[in-house]
Protein backbone atom coordinates (compact mmCIF):
# COMPACT_ATOMS: atom_id res chain seq x y z
CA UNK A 1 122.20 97.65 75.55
CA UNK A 2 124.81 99.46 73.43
CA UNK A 3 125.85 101.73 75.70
CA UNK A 4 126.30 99.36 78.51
CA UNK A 5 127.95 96.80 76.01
CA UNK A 6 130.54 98.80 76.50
CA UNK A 7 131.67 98.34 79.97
CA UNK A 8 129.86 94.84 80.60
CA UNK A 9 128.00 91.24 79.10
CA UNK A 10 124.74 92.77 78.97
CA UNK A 11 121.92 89.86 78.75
CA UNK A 12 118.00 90.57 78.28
CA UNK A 13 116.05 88.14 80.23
CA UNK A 14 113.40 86.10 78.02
CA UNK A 15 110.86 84.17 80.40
CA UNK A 16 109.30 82.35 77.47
CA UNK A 17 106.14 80.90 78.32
CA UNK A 18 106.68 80.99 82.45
CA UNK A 19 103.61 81.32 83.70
CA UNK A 20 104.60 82.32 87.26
CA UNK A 21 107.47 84.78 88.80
CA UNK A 22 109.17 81.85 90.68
CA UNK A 23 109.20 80.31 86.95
CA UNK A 24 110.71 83.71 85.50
CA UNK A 25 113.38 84.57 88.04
CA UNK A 26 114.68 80.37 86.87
CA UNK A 27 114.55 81.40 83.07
CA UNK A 28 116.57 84.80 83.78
CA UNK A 29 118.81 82.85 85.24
CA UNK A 30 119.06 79.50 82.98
CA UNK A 31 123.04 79.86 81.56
CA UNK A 32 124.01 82.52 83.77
CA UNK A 33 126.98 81.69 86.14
CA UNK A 34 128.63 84.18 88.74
CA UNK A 35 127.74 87.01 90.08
CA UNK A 36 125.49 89.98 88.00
CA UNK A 37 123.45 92.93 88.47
CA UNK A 38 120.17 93.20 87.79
CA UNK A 39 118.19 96.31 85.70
CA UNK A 40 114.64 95.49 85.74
CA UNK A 41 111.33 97.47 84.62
CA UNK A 42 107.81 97.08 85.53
CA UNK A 43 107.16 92.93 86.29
CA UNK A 44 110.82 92.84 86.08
CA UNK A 45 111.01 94.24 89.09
CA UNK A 46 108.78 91.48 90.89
CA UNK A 47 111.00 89.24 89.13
CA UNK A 48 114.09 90.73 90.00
CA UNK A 49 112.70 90.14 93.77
CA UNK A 50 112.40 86.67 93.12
CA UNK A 51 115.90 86.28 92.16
CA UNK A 52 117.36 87.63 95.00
CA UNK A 53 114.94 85.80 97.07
CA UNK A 54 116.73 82.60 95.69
CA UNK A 55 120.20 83.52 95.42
CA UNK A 56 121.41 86.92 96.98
CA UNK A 57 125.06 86.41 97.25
CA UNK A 58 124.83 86.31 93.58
CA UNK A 59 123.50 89.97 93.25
CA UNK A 60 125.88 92.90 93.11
CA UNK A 61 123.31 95.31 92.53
CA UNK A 62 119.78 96.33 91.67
CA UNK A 63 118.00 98.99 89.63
CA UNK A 64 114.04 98.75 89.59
CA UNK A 65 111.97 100.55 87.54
CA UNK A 66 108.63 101.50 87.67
CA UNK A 67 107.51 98.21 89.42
CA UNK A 68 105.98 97.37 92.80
CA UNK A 69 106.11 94.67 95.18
CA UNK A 70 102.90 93.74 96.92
CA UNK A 71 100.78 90.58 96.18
CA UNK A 72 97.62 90.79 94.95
CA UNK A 73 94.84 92.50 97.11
CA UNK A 74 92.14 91.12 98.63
CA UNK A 75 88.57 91.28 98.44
CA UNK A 76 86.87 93.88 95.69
CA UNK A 77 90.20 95.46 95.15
CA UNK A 78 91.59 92.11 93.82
CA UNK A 79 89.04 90.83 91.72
CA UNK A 80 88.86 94.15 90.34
CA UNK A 81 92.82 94.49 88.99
CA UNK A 82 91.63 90.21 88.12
CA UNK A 83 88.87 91.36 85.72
CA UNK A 84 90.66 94.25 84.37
CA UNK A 85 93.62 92.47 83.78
CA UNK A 86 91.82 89.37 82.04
CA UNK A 87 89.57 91.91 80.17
CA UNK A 88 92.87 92.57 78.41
CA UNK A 89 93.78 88.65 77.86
CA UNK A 90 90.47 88.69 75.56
CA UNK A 91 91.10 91.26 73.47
CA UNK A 92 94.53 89.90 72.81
CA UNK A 93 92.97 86.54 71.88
CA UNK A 94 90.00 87.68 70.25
CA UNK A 95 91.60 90.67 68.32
CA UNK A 96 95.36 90.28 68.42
CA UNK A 97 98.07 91.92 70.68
CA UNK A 98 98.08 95.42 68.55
CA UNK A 99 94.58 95.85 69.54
CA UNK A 100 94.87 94.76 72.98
CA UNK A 101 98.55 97.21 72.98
CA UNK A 102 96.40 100.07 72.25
CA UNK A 103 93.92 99.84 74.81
CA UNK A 104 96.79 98.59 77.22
CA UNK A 105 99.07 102.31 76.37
CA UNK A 106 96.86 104.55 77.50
CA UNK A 107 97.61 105.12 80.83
CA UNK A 108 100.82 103.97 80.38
CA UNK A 109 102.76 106.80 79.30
CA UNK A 110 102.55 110.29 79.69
CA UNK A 111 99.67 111.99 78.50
CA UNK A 112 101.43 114.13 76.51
CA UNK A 113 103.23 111.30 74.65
CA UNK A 114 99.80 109.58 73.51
CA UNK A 115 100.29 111.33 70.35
CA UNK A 116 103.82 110.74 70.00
CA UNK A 117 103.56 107.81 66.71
CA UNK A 118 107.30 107.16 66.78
CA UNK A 119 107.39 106.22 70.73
CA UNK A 120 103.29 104.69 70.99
CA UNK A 121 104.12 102.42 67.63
CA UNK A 122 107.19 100.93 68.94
CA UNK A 123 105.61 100.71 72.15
CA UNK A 124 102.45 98.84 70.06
CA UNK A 125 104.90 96.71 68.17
CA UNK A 126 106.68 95.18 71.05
CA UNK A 127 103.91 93.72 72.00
CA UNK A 128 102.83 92.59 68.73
CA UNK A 129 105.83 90.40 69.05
CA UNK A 130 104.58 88.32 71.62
CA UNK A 131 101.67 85.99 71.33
CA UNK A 132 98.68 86.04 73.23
CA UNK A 133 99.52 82.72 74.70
CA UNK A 134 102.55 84.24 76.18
CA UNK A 135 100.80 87.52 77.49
CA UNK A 136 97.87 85.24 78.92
CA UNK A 137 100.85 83.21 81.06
CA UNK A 138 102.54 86.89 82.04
CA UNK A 139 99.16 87.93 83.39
CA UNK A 140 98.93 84.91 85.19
CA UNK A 141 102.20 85.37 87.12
CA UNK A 142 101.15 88.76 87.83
CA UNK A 143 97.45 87.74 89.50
CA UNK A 144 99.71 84.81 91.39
CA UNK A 145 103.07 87.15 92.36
CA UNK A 146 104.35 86.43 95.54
CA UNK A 147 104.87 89.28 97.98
CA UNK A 148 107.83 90.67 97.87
CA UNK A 149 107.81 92.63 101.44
CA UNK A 150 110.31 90.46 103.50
CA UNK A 151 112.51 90.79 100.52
CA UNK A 152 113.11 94.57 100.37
CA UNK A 153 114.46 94.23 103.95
CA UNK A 154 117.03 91.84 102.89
CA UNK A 155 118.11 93.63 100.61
CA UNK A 156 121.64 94.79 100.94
CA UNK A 157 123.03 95.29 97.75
CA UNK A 158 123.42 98.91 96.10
CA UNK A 159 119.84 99.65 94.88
CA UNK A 160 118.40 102.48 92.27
CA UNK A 161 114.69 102.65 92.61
CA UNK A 162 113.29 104.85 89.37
CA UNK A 163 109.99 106.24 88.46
CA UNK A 164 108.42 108.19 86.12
CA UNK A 165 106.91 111.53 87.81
CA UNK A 166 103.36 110.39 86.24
CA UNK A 167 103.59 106.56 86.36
CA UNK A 168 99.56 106.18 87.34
CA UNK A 169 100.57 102.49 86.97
CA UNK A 170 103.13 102.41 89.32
CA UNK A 171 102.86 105.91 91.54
CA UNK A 172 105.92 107.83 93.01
CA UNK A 173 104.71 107.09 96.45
CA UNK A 174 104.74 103.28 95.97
CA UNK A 175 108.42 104.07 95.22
CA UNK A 176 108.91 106.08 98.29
CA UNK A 177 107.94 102.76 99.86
CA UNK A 178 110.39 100.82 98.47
CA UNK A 179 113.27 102.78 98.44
CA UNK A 180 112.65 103.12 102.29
CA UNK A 181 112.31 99.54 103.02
CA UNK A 182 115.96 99.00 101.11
CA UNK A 183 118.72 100.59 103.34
CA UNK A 184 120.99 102.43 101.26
CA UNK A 185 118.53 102.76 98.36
CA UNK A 186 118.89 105.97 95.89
CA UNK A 187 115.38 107.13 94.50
CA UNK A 188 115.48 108.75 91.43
CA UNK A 189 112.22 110.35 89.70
CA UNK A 190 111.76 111.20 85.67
CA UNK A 191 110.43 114.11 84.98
CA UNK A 192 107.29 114.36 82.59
CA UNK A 193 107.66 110.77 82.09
CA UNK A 194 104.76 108.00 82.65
CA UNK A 195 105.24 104.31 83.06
CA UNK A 196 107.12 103.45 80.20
CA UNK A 197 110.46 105.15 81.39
CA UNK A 198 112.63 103.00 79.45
CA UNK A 199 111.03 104.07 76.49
CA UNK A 200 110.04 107.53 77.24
CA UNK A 201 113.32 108.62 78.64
CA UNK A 202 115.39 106.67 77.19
CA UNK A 203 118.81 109.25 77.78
CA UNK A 204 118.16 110.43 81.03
CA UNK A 205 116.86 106.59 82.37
CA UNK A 206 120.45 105.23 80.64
CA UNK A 207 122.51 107.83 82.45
CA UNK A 208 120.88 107.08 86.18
CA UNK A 209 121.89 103.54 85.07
CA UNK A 210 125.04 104.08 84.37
CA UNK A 211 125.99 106.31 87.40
CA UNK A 212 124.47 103.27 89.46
CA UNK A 213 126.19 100.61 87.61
CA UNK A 214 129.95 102.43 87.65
CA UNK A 215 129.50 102.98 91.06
CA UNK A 216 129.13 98.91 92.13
């Protein structure tokens, strides 16, 4: 946010307690006139889709980050990410978001990071200021999210798809798949860097942002 202060209104998206990506994309946009571009990490992303879904002439450009864009399986595979997703819901209401943070981290960044206090604590503490009434209606949006598929092909803004190298979460070959759905579309992969690329990389993610962003 600093650095981009410089060169444009930067605005951080708060979805309050939307409990659906339709519902998200709306709050991002509540107060916003004109046209914008749109950095977005992880279920960002999905609601980043959402937006332009609604109202493309609007977007200038897109950078997505460590996200994906496919509903929810079906069969095994989804009730699978359902229970491990709402195994996480419990401990967040039974023990608190720090607890269910720490469980939720670690296969979120890279491995060699896990013992990095400085980046896992602020990592832990962002979620601690949530509630788990919020993270219960996040998870729901996630289990509903729409698929985004037809979306990437309309796509025809500039686009930065971004990765960490060891995002197990969201793999470099799931963004292989969107950057070549999105004509035009730069990928750009992190080195040594997990899911958390924001976070993790904070320089090198800021400077791929602002190549993209001068560039619109």
């Amino acid at each position: 946010m600093e650095r981009f202060s410089a060169i444009a209104s930067v605005r951080v998206a708060d979805y309050g307690a939307s409990d659906s990506m339709q519902a998200m994309a709306t709050a991002a946009l509540r107060g916003i006139g004109g046209r914008f571009a749109i950095a977005a990490h992880s279920m960002g992303g999905r609601v980043a889709f959402e937006i332009y879904r609604g109202a493309p002439e609007r977007v200038t450009g897109l950078a997505l980050l460590d996200t994906a864009y496919r509903g929810k399986p079906a069969g095994e595979a989804g009730e699978l990410e359902r229970a491990s997703r709402m195994e996480l819901v419990e401990i967040a209401e039974n023990e608190g978001m720090r607890a269910m943070a720490r469980h939720w981290i670690r296969n979120m960044v890279h491995p060699e990071r896990l013992e990095d206090r400085a980046l896992v604590d602020t990592i832990i503490e962002m979620f601690a200021r949530k509630t788990p009434e919020t993270y219960r209606a996040q998870i729901n949006a996630l289990l509903n999210r729409p698929d985004a598929t037809p979306v990437l092909a309309s796509i025809r803004c500039p686009t930065l798809v971004m990765c960490g190298r060891e995002d197990t979460w969201s793999p470099v070959a799931q963004h292989e798949e969107i950057a070549s759905r999105i004509g035009g579309s730069k990928l750009k992969i992190i080195e040594r860097c997990g899911h958390m690329a924001p976070m993790e990389k904070p320089e090198e993610v800021t400077a791929a942002l602002e190549e993209w962003f001068v560039a619109l």
